[in-house]
N, C-alpha and C. Protein backbone atom coordinates (compact mmCIF):
# COMPACT_ATOMS: atom_id res chain seq x y z
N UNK A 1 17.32 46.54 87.07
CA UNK A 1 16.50 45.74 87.96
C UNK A 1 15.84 44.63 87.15
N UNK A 2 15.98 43.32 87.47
CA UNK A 2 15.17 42.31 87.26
C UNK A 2 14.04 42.48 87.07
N UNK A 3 13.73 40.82 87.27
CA UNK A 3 12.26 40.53 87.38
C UNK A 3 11.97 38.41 88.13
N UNK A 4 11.41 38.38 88.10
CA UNK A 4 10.86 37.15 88.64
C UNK A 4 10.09 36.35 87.65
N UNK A 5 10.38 35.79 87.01
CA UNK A 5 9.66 34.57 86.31
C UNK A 5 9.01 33.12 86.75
N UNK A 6 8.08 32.80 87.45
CA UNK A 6 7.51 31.83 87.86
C UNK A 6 7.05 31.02 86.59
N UNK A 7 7.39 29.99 86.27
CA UNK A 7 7.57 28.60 85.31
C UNK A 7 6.14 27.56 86.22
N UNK A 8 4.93 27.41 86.20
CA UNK A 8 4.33 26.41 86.41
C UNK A 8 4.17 25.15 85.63
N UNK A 9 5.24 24.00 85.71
CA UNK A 9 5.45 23.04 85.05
C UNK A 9 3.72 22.33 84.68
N UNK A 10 3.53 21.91 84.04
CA UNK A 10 2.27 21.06 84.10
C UNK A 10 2.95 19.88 82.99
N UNK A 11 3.58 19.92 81.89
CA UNK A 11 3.87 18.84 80.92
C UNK A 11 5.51 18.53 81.05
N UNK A 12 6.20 19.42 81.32
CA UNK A 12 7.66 19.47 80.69
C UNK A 12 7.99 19.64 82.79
N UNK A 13 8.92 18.37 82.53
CA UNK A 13 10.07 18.37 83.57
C UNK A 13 11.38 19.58 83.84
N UNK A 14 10.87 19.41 85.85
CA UNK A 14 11.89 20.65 85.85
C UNK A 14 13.51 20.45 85.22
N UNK A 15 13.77 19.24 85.00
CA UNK A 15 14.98 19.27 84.35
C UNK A 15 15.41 19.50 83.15
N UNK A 16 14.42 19.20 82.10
CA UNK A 16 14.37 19.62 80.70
C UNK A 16 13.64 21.06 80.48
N UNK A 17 13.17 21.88 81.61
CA UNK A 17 12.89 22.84 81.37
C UNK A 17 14.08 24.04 81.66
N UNK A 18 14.83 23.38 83.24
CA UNK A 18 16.41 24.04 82.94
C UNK A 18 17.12 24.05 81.94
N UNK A 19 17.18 22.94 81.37
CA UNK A 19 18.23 22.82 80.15
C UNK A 19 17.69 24.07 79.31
N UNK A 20 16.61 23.77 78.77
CA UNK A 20 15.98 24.66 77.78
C UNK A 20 16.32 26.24 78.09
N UNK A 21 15.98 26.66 79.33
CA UNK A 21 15.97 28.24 79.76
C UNK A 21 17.96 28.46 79.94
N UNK A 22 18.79 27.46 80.18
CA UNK A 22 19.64 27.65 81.12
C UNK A 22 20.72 27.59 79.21
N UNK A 23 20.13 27.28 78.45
CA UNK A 23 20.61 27.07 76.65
C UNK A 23 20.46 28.25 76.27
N UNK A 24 18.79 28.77 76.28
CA UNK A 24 18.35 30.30 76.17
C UNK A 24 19.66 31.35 76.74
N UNK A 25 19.66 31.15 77.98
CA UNK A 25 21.24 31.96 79.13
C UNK A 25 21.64 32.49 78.55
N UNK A 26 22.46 31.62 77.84
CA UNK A 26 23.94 31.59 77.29
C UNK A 26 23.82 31.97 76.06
N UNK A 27 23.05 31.83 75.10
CA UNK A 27 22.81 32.53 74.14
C UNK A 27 22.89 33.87 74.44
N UNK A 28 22.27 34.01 75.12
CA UNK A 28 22.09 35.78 75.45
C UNK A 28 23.38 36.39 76.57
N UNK A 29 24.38 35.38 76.48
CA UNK A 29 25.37 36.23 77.34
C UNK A 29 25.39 35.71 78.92
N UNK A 30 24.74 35.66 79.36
CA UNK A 30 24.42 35.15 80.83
C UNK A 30 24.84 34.22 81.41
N UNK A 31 25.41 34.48 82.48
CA UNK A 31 25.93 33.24 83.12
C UNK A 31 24.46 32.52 84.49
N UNK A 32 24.27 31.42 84.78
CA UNK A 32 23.41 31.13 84.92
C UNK A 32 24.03 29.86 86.38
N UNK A 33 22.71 30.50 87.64
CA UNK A 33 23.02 29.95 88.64
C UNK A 33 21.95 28.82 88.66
N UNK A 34 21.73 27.45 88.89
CA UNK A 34 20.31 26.38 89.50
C UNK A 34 21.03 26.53 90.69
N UNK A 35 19.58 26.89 91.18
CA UNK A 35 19.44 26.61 93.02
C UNK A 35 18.36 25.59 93.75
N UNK A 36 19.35 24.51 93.54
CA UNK A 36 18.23 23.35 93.98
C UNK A 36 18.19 22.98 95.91
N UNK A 37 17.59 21.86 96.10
CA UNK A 37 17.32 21.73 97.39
C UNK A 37 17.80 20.43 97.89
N UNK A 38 17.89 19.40 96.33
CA UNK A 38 18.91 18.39 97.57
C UNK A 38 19.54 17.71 95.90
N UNK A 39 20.81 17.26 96.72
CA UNK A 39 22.00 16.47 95.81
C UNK A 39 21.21 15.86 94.94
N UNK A 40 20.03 14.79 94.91
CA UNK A 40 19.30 13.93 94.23
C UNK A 40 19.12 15.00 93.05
N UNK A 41 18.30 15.57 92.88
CA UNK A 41 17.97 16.67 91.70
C UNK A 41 19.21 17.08 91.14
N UNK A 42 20.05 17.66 91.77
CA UNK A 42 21.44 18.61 91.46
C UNK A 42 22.16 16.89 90.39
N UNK A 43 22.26 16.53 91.59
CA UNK A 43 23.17 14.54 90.17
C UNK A 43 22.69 14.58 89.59
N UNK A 44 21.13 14.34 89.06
CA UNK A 44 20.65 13.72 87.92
C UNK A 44 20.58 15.11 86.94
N UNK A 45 20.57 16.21 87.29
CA UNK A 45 20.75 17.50 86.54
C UNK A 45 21.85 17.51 85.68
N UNK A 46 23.32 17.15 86.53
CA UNK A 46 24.41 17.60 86.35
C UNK A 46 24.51 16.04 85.20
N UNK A 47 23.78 15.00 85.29
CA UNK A 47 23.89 14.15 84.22
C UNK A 47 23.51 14.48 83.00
N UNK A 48 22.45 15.23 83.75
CA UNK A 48 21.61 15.00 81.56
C UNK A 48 22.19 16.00 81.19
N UNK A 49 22.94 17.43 81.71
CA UNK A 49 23.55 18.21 80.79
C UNK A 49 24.45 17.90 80.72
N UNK A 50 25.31 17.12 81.04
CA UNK A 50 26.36 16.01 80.04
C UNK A 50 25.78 15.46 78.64
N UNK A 51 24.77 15.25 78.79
CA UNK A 51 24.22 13.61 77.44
C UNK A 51 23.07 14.43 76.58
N UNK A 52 23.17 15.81 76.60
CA UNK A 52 22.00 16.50 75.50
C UNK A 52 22.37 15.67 74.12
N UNK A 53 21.65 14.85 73.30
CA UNK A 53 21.98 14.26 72.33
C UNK A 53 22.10 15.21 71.13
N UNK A 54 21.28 15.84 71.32
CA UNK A 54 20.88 17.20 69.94
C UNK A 54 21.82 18.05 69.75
N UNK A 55 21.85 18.37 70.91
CA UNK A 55 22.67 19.71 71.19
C UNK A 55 23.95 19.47 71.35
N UNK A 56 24.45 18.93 72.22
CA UNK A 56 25.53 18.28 72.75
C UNK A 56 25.67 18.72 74.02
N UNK A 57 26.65 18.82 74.97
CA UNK A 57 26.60 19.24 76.89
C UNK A 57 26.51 20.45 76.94
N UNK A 58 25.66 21.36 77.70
CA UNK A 58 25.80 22.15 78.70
C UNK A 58 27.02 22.55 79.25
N UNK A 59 27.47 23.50 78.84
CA UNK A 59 29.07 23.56 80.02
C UNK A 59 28.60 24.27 81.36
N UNK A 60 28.25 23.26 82.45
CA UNK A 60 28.32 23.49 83.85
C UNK A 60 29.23 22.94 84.71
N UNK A 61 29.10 23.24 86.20
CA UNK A 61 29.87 22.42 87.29
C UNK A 61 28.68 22.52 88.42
N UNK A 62 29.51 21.39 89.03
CA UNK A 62 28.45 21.65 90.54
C UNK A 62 29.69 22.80 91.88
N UNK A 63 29.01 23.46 91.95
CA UNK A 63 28.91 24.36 93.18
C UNK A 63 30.24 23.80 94.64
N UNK A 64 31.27 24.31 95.13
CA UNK A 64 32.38 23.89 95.70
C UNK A 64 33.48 23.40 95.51
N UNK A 65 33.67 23.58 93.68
CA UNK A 65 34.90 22.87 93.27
C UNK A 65 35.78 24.21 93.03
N UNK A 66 37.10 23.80 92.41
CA UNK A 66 38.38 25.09 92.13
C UNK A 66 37.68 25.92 91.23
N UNK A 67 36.86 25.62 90.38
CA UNK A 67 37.21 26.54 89.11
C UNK A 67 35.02 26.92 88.78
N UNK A 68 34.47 27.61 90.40
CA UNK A 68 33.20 27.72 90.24
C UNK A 68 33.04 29.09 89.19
N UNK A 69 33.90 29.74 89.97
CA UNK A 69 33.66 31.60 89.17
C UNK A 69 33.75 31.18 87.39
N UNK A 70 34.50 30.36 86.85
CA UNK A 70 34.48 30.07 85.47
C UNK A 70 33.27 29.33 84.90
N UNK A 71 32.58 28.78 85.92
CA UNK A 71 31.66 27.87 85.16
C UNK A 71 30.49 29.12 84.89
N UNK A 72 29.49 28.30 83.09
CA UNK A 72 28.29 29.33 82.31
C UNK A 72 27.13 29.11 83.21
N UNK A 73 26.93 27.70 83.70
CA UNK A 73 26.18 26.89 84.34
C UNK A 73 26.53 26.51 85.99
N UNK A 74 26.43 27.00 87.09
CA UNK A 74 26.82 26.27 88.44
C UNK A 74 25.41 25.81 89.19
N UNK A 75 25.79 24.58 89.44
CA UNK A 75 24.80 24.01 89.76
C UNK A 75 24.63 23.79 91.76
N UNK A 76 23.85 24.13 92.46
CA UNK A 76 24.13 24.58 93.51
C UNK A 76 23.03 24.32 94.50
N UNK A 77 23.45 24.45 96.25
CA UNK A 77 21.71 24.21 96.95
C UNK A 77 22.12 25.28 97.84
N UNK A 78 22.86 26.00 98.33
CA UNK A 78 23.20 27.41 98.21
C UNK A 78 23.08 28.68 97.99
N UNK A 79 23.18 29.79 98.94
CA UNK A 79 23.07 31.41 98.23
C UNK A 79 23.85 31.90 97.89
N UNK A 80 25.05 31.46 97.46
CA UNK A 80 26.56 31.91 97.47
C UNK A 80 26.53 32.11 95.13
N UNK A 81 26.04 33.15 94.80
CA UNK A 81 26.26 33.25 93.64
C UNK A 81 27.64 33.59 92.71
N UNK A 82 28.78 32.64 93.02
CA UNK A 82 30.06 32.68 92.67
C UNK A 82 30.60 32.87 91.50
N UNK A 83 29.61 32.74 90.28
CA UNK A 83 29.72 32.77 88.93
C UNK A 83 29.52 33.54 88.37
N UNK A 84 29.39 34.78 89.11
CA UNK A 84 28.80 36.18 88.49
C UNK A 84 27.53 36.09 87.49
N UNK A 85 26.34 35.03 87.86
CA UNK A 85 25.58 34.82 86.92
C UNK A 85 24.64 35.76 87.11
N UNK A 86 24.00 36.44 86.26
CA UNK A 86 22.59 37.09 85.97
C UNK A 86 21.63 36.58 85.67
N UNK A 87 21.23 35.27 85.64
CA UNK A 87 20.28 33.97 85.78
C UNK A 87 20.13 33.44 87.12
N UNK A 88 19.33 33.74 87.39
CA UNK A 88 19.39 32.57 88.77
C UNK A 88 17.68 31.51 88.19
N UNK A 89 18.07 30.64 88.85
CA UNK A 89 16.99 29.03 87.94
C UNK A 89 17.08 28.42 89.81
N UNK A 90 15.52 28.94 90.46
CA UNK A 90 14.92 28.14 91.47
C UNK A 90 14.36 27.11 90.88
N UNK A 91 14.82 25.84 91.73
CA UNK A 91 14.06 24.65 91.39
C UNK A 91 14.01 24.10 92.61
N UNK A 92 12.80 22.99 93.13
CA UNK A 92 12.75 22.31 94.18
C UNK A 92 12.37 23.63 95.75
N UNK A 93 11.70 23.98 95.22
CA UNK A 93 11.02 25.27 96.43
C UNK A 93 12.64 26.05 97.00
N UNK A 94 13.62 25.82 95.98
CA UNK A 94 14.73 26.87 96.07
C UNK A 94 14.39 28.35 96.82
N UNK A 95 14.93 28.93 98.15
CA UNK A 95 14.36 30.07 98.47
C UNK A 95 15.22 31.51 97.31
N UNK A 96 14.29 32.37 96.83
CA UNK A 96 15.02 33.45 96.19
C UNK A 96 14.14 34.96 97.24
N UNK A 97 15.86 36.05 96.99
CA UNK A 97 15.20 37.36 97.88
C UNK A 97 14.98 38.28 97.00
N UNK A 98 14.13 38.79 97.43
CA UNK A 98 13.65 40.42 96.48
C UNK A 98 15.27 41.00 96.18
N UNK A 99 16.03 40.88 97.05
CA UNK A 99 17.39 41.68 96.55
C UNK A 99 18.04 40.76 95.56
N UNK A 100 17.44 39.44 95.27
CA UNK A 100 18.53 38.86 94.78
C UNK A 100 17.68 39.12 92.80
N UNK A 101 16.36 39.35 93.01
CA UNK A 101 15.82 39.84 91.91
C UNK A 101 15.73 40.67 91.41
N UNK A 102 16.62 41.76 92.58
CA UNK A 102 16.22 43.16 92.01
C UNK A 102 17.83 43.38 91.51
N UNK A 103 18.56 42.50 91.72
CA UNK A 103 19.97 42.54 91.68
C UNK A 103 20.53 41.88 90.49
N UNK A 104 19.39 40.85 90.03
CA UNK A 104 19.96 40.04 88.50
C UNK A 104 19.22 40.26 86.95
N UNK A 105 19.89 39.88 86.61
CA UNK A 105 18.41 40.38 85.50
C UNK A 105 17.40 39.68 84.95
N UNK A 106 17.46 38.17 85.89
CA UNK A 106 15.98 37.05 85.26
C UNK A 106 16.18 36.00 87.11
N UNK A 107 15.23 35.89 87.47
CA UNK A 107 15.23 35.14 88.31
C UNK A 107 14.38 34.19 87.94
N UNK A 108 14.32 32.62 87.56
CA UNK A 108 13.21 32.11 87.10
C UNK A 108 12.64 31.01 88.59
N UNK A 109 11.71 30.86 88.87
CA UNK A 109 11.10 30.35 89.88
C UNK A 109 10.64 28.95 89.07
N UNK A 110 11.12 27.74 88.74
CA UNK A 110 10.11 26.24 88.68
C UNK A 110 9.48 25.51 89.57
N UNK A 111 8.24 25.63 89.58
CA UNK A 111 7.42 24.56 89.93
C UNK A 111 6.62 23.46 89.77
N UNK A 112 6.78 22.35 89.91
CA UNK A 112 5.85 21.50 89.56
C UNK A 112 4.26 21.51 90.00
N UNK A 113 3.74 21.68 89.25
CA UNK A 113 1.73 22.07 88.90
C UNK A 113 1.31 20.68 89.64
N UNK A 114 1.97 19.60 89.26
CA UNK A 114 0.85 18.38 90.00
C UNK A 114 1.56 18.44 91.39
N UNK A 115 2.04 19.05 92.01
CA UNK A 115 2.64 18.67 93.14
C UNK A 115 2.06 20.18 94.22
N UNK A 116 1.03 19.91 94.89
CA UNK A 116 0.07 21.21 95.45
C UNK A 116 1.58 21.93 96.80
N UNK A 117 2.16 21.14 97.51
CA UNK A 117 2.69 22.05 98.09
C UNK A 117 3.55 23.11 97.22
N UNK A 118 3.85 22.55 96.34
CA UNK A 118 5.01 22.90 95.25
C UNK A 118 4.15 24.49 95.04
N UNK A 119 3.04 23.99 94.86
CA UNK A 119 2.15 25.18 93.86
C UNK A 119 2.04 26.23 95.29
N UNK A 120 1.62 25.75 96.35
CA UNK A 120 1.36 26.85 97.64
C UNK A 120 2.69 27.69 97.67
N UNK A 121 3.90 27.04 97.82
CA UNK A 121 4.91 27.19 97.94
C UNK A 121 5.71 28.41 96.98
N UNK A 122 5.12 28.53 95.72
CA UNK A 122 5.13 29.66 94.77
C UNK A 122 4.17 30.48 94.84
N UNK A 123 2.98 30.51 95.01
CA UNK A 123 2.13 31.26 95.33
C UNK A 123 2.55 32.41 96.52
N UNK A 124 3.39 31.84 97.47
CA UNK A 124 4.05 32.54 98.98
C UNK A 124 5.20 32.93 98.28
N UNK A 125 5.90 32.63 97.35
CA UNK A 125 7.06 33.62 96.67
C UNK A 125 6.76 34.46 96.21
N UNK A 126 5.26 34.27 95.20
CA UNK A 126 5.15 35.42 94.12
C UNK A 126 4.48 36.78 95.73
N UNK A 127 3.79 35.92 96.30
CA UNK A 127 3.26 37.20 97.30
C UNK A 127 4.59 38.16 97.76
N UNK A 128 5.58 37.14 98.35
CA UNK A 128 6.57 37.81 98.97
C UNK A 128 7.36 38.47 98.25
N UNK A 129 7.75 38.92 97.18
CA UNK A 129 8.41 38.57 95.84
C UNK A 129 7.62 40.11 95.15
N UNK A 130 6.56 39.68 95.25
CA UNK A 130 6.03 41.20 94.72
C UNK A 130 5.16 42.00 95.67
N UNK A 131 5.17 41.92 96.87
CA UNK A 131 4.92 42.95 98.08
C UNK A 131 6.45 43.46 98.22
N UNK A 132 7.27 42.83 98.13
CA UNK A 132 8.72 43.39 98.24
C UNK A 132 9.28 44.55 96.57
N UNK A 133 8.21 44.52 95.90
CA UNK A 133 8.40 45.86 95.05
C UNK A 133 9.14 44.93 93.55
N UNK A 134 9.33 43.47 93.68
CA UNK A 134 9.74 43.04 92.44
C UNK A 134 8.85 42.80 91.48
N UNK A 135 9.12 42.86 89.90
CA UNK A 135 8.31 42.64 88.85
C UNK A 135 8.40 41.32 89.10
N UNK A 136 7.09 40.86 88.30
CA UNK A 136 6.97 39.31 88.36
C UNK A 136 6.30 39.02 86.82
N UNK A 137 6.33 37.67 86.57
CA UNK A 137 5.27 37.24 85.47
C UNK A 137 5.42 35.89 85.55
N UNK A 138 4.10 35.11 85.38
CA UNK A 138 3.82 34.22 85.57
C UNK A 138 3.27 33.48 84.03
N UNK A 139 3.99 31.93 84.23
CA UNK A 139 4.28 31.38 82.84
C UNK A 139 3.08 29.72 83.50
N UNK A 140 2.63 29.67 82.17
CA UNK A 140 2.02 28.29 82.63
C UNK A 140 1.82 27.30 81.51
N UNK A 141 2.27 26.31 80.90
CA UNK A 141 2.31 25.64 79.87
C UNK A 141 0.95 24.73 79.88
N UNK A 142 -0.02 24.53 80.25
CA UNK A 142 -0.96 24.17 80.38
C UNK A 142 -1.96 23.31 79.13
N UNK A 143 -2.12 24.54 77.97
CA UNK A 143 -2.41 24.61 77.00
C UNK A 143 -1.28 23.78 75.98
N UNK A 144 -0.40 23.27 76.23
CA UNK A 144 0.88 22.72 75.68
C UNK A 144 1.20 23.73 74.76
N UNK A 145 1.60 24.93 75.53
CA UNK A 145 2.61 25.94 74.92
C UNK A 145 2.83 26.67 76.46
N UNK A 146 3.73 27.37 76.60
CA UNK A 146 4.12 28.45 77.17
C UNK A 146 3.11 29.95 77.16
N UNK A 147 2.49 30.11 78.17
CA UNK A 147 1.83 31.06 78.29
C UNK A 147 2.05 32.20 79.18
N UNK A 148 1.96 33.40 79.19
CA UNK A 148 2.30 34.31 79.61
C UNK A 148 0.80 34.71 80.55
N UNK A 149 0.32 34.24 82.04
CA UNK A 149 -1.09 34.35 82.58
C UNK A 149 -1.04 35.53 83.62
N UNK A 150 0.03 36.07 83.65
CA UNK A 150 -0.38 37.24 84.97
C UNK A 150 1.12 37.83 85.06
N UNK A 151 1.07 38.91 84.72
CA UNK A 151 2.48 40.29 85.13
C UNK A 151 2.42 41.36 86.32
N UNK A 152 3.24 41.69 86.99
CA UNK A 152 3.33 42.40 87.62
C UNK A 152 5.00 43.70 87.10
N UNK A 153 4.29 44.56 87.61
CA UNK A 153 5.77 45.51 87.56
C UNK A 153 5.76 46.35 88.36
């Protein structure tokens, strides 16, 4: 059984914060789903993990082509988890289900902190999310580091 990771952006963009967690993945084996909410986010996503300068690309695809079940990375606005990933990466008030957390082994929730519906909008996941019996923990970079501010199990 999973868990739920809620990401409250305050410095670092949800897109460079995918890259970062969705790099982490794959290191560790994982194949890794983004569940975004509209094409705009998903394009400019599916760009910059082309052009990582440091690193070099991300091997992803976007979501409806021949060869989804192969991709490390599928990029998606969709519940259809085709890639056998054990990552799932909500971005853009992406909806995730208690089964789909209790079913993977990291669900990460991003939100953007300056953006208040954004923040209501996770606040009603983590409720729903952990009245439904899932672990949770809540991350907030605030302090300009990554902080670990509230767990549930």
């Amino acid at each position: 059984m999973g868990a739920a990771y809620f990401y409250h952006l305050t410095r670092s963009s949800a897109e460079t914060t995918v890259q970062t967690l969705a790099a982490k993945s794959l290191q560790v084996g994982w194949r890794v789903v983004v569940r975004g909410r509209s094409d705009a986010f998903l394009d400019r996503l599916d760009e910059l993990l082309w052009l990582r300068p440091e690193e070099g690309f991300l091997p992803h695809g976007r979501a409806g082509g021949p060869h989804d079940a192969d991709q490390p990375v599928l990029l998606c606005s969709g519940a259809d988890i085709s890639n056998g990933a054990a990552c799932l990466m909500s971005v853009e008030g992406a909806e995730v289900s208690p089964d789909e957390v209790q079913r993977l082994d990291r669900v990460c929730i991003l939100f953007d902190g300056g953006n208040s519906e954004a923040v209501a909008h996770a606040r009603t996941q983590w409720k729903a999310l952990t009245g439904a019996g899932c672990a949770a923990q809540y991350w907030s970079e605030e302090g300009g580091r990554w902080e670990k501010k509230a767990e549930t199990s």
